[in-house]
Every structure is written in C-alpha cells, then in structure tokens.
N, C-alpha and C. Protein backbone atom coordinates (compact mmCIF):
# COMPACT_ATOMS: atom_id res chain seq x y z
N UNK A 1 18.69 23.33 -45.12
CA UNK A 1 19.93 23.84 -44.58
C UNK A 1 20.62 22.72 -43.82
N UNK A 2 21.65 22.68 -43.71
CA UNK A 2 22.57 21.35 -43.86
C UNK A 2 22.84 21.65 -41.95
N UNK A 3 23.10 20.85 -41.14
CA UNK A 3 23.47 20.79 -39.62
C UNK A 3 24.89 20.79 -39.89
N UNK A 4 24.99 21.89 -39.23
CA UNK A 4 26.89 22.29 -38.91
C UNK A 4 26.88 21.26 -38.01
N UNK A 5 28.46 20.92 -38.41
CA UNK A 5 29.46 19.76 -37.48
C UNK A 5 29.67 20.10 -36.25
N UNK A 6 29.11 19.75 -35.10
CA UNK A 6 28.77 20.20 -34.30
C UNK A 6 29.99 20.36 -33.17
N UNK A 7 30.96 19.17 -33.26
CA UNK A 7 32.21 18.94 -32.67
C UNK A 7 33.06 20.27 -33.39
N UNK A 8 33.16 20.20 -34.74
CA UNK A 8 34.03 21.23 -35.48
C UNK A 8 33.64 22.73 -35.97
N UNK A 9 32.51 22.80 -35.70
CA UNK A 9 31.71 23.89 -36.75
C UNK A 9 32.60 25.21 -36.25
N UNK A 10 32.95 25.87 -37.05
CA UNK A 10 33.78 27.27 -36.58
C UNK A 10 34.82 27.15 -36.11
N UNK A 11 35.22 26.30 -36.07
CA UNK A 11 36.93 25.74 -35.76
C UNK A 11 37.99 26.35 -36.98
N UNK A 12 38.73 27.20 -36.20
CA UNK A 12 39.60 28.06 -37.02
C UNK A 12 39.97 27.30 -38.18
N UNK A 13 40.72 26.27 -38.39
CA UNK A 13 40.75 25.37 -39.26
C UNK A 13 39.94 25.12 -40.84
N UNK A 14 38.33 25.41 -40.35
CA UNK A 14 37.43 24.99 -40.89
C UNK A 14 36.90 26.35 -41.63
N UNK A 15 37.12 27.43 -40.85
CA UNK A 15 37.15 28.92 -41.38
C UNK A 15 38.13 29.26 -42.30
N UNK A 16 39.04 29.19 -42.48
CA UNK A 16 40.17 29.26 -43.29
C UNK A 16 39.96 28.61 -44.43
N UNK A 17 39.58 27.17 -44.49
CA UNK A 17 39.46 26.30 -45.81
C UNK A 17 38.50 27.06 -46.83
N UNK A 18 37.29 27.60 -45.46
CA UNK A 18 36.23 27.85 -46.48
C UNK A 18 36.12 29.35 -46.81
N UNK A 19 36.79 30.42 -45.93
CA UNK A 19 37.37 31.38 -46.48
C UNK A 19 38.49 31.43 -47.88
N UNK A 20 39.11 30.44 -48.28
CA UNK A 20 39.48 29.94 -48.95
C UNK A 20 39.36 29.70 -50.18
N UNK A 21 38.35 28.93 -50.22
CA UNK A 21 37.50 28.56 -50.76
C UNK A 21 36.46 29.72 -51.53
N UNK A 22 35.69 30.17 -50.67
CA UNK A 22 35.55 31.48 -51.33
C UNK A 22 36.36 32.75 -52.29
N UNK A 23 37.26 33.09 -51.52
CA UNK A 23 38.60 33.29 -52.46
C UNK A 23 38.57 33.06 -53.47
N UNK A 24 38.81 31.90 -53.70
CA UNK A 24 39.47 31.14 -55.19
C UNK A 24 38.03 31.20 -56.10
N UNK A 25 37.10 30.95 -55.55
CA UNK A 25 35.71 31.02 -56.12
C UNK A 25 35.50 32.33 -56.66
N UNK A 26 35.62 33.36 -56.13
CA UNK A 26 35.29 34.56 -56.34
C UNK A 26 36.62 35.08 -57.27
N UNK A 27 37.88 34.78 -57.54
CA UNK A 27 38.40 35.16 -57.85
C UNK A 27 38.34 34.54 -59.00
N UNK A 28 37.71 33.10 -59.31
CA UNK A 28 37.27 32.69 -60.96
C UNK A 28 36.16 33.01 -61.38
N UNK A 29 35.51 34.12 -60.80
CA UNK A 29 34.44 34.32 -61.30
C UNK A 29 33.04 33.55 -61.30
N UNK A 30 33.08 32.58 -59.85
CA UNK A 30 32.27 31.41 -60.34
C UNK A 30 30.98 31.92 -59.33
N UNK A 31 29.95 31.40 -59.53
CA UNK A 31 29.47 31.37 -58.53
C UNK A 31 29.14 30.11 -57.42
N UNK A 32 28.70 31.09 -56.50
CA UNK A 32 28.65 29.63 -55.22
C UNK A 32 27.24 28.00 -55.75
N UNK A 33 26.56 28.46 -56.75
CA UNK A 33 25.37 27.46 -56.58
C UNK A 33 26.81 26.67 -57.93
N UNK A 34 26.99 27.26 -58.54
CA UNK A 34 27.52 26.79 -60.39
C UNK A 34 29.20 26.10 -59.44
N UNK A 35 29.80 26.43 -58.43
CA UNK A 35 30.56 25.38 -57.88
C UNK A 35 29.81 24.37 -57.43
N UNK A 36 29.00 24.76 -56.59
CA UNK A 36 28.51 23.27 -55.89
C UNK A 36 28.49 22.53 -56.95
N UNK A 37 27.30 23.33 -58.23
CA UNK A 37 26.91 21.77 -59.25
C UNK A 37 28.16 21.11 -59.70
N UNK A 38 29.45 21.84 -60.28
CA UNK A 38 30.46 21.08 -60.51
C UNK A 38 31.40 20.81 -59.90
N UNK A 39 30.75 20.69 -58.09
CA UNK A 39 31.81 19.28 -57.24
C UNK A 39 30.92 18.30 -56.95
N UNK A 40 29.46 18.26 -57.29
CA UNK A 40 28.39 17.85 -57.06
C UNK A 40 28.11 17.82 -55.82
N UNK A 41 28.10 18.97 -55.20
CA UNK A 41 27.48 18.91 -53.37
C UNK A 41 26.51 19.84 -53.41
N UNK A 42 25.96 19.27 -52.59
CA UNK A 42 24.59 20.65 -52.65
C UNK A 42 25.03 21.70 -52.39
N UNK A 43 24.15 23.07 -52.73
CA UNK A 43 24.49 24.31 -52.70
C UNK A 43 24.64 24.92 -51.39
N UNK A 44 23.58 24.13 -50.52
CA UNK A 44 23.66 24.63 -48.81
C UNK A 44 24.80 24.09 -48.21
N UNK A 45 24.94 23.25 -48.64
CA UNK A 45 26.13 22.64 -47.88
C UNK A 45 27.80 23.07 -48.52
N UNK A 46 27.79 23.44 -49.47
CA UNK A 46 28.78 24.07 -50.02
C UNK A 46 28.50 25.79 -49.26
N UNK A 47 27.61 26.47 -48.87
CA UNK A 47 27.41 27.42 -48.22
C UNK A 47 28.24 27.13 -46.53
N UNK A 48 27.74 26.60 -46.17
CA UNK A 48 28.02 25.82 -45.08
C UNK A 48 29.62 25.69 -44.52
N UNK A 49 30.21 25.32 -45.68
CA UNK A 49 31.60 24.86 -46.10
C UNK A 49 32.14 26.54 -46.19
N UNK A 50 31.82 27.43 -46.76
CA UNK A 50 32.16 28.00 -47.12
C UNK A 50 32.49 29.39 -45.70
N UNK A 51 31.61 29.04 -44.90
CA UNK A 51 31.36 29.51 -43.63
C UNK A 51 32.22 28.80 -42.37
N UNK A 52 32.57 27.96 -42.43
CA UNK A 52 33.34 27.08 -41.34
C UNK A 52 32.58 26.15 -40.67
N UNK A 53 30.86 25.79 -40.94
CA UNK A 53 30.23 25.47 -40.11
C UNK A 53 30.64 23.59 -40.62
N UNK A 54 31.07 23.56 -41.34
CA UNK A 54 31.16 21.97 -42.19
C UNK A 54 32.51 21.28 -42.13
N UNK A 55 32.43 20.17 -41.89
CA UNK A 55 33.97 19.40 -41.57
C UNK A 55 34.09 18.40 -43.09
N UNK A 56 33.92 19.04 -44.08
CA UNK A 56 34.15 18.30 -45.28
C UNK A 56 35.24 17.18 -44.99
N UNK A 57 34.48 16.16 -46.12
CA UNK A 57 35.17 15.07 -46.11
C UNK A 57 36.59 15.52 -47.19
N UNK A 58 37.36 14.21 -47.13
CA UNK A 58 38.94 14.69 -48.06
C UNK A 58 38.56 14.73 -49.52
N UNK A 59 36.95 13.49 -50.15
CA UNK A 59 36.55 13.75 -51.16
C UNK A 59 36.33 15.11 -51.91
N UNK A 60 35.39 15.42 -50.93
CA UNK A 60 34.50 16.68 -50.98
C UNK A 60 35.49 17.99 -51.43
N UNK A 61 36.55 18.23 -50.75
CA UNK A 61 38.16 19.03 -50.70
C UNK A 61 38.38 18.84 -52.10
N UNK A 62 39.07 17.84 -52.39
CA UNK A 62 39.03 17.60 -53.49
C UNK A 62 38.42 17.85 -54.79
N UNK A 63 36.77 17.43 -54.32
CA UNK A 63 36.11 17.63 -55.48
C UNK A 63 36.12 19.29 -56.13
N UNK A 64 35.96 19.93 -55.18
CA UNK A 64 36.20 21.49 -54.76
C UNK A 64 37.04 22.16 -55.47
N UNK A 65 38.52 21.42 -55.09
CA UNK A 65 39.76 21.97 -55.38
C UNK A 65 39.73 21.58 -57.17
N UNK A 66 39.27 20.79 -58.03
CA UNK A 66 39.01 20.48 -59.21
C UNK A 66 38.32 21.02 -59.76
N UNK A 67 36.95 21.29 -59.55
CA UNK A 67 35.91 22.49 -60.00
C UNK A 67 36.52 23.47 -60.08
N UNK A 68 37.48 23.91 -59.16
CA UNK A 68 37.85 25.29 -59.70
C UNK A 68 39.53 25.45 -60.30
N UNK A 69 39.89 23.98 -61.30
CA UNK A 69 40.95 23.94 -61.68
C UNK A 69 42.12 24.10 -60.33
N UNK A 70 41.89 23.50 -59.44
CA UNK A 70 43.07 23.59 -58.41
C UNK A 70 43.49 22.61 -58.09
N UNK A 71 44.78 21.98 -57.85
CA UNK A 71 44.98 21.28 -57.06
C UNK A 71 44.59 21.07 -55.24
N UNK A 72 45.09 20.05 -54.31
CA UNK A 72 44.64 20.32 -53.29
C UNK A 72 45.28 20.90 -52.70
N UNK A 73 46.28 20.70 -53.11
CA UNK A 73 47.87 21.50 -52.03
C UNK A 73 47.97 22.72 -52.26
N UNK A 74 47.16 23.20 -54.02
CA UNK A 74 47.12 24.80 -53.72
C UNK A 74 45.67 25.40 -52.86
N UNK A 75 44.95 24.72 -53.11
CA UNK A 75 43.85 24.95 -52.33
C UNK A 75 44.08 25.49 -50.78
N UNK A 76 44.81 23.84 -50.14
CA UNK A 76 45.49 23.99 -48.39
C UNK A 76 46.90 25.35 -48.62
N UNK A 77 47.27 25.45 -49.90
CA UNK A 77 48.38 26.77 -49.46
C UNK A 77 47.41 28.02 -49.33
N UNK A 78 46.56 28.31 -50.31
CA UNK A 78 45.93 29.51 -50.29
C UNK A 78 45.02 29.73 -48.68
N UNK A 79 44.76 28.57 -48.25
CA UNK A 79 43.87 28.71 -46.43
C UNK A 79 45.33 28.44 -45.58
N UNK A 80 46.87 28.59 -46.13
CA UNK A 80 47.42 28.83 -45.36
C UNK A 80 47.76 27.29 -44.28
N UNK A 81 47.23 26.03 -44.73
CA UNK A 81 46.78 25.34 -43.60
C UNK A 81 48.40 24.20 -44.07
C-alpha cells in the first residue's frame, strides 16, 4: 500500500481529480486494476489516486487521462478543476 502525500493527501483538489477519475473509469466500464495496467501505475497507487490520498505527478494525469481515451483538459473539466 502506497504512503499518501502527506503535505497533500485529502486536499480537496486531490479528491476531485480522483473522484474523477473514478467517474470516467466507471463510466467506461473499466476496471480499477485493468486502468492501472494501461497507465502503467500500480494498482495501489492508482487506488490511492483515486481516493485523494496521492499528489500524482503531470505524467501520471496524463497517462490516466489516455487509458481511458481522454484528453487532459477533459479529464481537469470533468473534476471541475
């Protein structure tokens, strides 16, 4: 299990992305381990992310927002950010 960002972890910000995130996940039908493998991040830590506890890097966002056919800017519109 991956150490939440300890400065950021649950930072409204960080809740939203990964509320988000979930969203879009769930709404393609994907699941959470079958995203991780195709942004290549581990599954806990894509858990993690998905929870607010993780301050993903801009890669990581990215990689994310591609696995599930998204851009990033729709990604940051759908968390509103």
């Amino acid at each position: 299990m991956p150490i939440s960002s300890p400065r950021h972890a649950n930072d409204p910000v960080l809740v939203a992305l990964g509320a988000a995130i979930r969203r879009c996940r769930l709404a393609k039908g994907v699941s959470q381990e079958e995203l991780a493998h195709r942004s290549v991040i581990d599954r806990s830590y894509m858990s993690s992310i998905e929870r607010g506890g993780q301050n993903p890097g801009i890669v990581s966002i990215v990689r994310i927002a591609r696995a599930m056919d998204l851009t990033m800017t729709e990604l940051m519109a759908e968390a509103e950010l």
